[in-house]
C-alpha atoms as a PDB file:
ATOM      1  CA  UNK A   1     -22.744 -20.031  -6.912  1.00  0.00           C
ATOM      2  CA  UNK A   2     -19.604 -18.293  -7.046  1.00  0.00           C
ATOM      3  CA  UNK A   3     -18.797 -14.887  -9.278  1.00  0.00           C
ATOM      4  CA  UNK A   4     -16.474 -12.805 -10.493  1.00  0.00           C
ATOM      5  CA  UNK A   5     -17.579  -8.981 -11.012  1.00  0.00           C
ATOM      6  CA  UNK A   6     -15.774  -6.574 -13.075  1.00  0.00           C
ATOM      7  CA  UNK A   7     -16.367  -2.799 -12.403  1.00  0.00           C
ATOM      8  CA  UNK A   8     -15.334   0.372 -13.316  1.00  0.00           C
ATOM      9  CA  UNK A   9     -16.752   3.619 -12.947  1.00  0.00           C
ATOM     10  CA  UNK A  10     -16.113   7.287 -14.650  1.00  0.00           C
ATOM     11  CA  UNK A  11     -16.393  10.715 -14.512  1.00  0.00           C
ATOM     12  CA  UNK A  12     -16.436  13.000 -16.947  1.00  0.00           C
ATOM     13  CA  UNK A  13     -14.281  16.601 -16.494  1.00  0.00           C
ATOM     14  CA  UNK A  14     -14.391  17.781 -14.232  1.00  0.00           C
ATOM     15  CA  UNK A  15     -14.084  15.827 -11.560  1.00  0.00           C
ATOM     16  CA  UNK A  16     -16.163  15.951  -9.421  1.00  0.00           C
ATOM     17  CA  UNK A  17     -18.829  15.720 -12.370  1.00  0.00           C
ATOM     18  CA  UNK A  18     -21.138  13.811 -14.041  1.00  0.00           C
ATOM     19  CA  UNK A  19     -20.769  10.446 -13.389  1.00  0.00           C
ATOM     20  CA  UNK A  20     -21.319   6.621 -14.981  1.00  0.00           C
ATOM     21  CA  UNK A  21     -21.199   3.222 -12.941  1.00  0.00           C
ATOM     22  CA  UNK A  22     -21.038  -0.258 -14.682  1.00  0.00           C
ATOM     23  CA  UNK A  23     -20.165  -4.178 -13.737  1.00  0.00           C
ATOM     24  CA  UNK A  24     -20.228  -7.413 -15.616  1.00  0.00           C
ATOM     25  CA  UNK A  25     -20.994 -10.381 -13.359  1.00  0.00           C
ATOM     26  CA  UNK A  26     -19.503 -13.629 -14.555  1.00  0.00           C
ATOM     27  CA  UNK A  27     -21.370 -17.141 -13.216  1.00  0.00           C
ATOM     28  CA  UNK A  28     -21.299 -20.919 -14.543  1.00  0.00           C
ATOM     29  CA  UNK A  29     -24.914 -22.252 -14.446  1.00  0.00           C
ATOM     30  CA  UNK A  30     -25.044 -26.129 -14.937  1.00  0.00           C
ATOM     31  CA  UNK A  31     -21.818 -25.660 -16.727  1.00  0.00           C
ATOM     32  CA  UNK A  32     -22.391 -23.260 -19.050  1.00  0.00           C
ATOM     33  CA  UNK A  33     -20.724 -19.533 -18.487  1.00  0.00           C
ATOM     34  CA  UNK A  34     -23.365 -16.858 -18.769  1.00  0.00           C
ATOM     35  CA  UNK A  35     -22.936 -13.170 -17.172  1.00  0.00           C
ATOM     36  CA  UNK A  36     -25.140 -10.395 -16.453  1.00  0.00           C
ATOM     37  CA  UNK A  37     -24.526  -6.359 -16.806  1.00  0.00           C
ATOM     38  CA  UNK A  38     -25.759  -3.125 -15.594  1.00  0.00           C
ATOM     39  CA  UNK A  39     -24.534   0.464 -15.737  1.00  0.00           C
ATOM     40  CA  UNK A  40     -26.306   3.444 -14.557  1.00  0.00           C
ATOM     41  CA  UNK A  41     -25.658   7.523 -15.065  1.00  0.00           C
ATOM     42  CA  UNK A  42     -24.758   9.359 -11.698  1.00  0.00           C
ATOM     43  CA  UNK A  43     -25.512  12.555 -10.559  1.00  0.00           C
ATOM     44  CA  UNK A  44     -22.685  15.108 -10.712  1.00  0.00           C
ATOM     45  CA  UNK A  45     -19.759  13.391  -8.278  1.00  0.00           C
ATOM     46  CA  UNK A  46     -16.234  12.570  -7.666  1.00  0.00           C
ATOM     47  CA  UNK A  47     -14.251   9.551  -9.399  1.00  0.00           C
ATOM     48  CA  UNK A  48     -13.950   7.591  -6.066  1.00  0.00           C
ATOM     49  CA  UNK A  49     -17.540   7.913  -4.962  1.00  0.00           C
ATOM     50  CA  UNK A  50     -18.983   6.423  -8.235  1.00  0.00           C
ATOM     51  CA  UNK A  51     -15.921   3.503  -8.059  1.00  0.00           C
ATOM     52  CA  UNK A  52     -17.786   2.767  -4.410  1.00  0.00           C
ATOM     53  CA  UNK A  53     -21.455   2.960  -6.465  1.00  0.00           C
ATOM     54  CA  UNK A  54     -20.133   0.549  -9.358  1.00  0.00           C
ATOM     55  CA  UNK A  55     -18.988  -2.006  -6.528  1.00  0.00           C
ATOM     56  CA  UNK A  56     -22.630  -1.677  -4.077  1.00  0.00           C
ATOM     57  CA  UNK A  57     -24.513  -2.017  -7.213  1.00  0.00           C
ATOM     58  CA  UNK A  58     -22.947  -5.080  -8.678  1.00  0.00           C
ATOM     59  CA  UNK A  59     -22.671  -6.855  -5.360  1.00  0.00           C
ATOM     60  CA  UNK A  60     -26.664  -5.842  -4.922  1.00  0.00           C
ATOM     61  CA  UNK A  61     -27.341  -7.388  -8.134  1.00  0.00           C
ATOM     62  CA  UNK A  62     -24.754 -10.774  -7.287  1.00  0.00           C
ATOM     63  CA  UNK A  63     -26.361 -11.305  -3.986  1.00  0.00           C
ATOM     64  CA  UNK A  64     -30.024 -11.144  -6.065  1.00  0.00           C
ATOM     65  CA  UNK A  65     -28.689 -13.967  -8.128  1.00  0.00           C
ATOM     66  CA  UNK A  66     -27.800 -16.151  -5.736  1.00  0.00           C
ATOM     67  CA  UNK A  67     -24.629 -15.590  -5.644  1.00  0.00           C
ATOM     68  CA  UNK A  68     -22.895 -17.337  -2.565  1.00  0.00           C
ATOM     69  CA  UNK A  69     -19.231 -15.707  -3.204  1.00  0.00           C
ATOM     70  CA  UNK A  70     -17.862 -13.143  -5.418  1.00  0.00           C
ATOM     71  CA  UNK A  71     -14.513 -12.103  -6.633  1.00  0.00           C
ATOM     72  CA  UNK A  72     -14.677  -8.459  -6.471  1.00  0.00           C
ATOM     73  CA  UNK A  73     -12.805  -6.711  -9.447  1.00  0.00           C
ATOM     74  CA  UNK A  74     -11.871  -2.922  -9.256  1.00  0.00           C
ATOM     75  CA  UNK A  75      -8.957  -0.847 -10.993  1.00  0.00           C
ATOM     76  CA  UNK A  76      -9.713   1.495  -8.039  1.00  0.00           C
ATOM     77  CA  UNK A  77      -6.867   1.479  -5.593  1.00  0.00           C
ATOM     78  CA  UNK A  78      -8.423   3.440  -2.895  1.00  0.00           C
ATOM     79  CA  UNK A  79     -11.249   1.622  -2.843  1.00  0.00           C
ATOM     80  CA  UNK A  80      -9.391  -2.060  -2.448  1.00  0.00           C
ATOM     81  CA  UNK A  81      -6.647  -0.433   0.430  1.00  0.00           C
ATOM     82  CA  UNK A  82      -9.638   1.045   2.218  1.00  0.00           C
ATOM     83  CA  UNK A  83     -11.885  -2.323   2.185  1.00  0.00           C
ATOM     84  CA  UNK A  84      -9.002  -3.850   2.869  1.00  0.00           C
ATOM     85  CA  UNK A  85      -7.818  -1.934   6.089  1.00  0.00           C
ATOM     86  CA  UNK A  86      -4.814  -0.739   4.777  1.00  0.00           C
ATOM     87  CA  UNK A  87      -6.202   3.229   4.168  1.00  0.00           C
ATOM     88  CA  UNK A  88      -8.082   5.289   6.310  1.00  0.00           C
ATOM     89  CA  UNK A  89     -10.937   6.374   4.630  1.00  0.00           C
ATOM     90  CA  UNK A  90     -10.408   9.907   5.182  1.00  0.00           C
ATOM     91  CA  UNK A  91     -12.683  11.825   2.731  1.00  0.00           C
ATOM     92  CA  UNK A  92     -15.659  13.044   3.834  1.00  0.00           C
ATOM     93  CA  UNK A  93     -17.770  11.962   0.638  1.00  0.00           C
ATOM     94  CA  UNK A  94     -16.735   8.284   0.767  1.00  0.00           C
ATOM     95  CA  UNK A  95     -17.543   7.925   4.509  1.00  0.00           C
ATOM     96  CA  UNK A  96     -21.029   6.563   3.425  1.00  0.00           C
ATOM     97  CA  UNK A  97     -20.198   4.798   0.495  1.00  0.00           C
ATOM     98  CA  UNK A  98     -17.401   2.421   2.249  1.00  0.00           C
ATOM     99  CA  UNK A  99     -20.248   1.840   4.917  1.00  0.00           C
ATOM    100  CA  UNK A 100     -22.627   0.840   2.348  1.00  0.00           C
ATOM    101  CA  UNK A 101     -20.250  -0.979   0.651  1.00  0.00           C
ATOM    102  CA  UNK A 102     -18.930  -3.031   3.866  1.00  0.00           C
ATOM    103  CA  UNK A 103     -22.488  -3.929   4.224  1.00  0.00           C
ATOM    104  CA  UNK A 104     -23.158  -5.190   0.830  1.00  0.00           C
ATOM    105  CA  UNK A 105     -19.647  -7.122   1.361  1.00  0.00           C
ATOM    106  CA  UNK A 106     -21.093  -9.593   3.269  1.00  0.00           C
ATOM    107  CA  UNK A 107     -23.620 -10.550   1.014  1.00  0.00           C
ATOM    108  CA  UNK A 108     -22.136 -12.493  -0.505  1.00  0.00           C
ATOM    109  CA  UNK A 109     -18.720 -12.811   1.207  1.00  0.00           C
ATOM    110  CA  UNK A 110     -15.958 -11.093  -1.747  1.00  0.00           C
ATOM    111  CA  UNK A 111     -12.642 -11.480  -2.384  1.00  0.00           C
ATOM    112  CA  UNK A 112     -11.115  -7.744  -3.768  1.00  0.00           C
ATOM    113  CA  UNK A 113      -9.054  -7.719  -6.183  1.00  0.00           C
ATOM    114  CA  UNK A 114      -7.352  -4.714  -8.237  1.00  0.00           C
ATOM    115  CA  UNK A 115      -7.063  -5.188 -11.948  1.00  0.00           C
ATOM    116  CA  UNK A 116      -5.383  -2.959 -14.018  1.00  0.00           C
ATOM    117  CA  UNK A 117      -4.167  -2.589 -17.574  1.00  0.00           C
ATOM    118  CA  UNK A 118      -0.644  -1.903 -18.253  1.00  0.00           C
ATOM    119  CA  UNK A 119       0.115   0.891 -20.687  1.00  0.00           C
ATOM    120  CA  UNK A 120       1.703  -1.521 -23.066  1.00  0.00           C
ATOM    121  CA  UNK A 121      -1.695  -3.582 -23.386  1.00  0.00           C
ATOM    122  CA  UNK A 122      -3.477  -0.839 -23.949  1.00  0.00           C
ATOM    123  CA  UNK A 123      -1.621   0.501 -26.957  1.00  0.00           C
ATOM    124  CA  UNK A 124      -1.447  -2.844 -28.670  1.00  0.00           C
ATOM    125  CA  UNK A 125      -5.150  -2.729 -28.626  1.00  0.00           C
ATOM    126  CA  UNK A 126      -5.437   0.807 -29.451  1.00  0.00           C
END
């Protein structure tokens, strides 16, 4: 079964501080969409490490239902040009996540993508 995952992650001032990580998976099951969710509170941490967390914990959560590929979808940057191989990853405090994360890539094998909103979207919903 293929997915697409949505994450984002935040951190409230300052950063590095306390910390939230969500994801929506999206799936068709006998051709009917349905999606699961989960978001968890962080302990006190920068904006990049819980963007890392969002993505290992929704790729966990794919892989546990059955997911056999997964587009991965991030507004983080950094995080896609470092999976990626186009960054270094260079900080200290995301050596470990990007090696957890690499890990959890391969099950199941993802597709990165970065999604973000333009300004102009966002103030015609606003």
């Amino acid at each position: 079964m293929k997915v697409v995952i949505n994450t984002d992650a935040a951190v409230g001032p300052p950063n590095p501080g306390p910390a939230g990580a969500g994801y929506v998976i999206l799936m068709q099951i006998s051709g009917e969409m349905d999606s699961a969710v989960g978001s968890v509170p962080l302990s006190p941490r920068a904006h990049h490490e819980a963007e890392y967390e969002a993505a290992i914990l929704a790729l966990r959560h794919a892989a546990r239902l059955g997911a056999t590929s997964a587009v991965l979808r991030t507004d983080s940057k950094l995080l896609v040009d470092q999976m990626c191989g186009r960054a270094k990853v260079k900080a200290t405090q995301l050596i470990q996540p990007s090696k957890r994360l690499r890990r959890q890539m391969g099950l199941p094998p993802i597709q990165l993508t970065r999604e973000v909103e333009s300004r102009h979207a966002a103030r015609a919903t606003s």
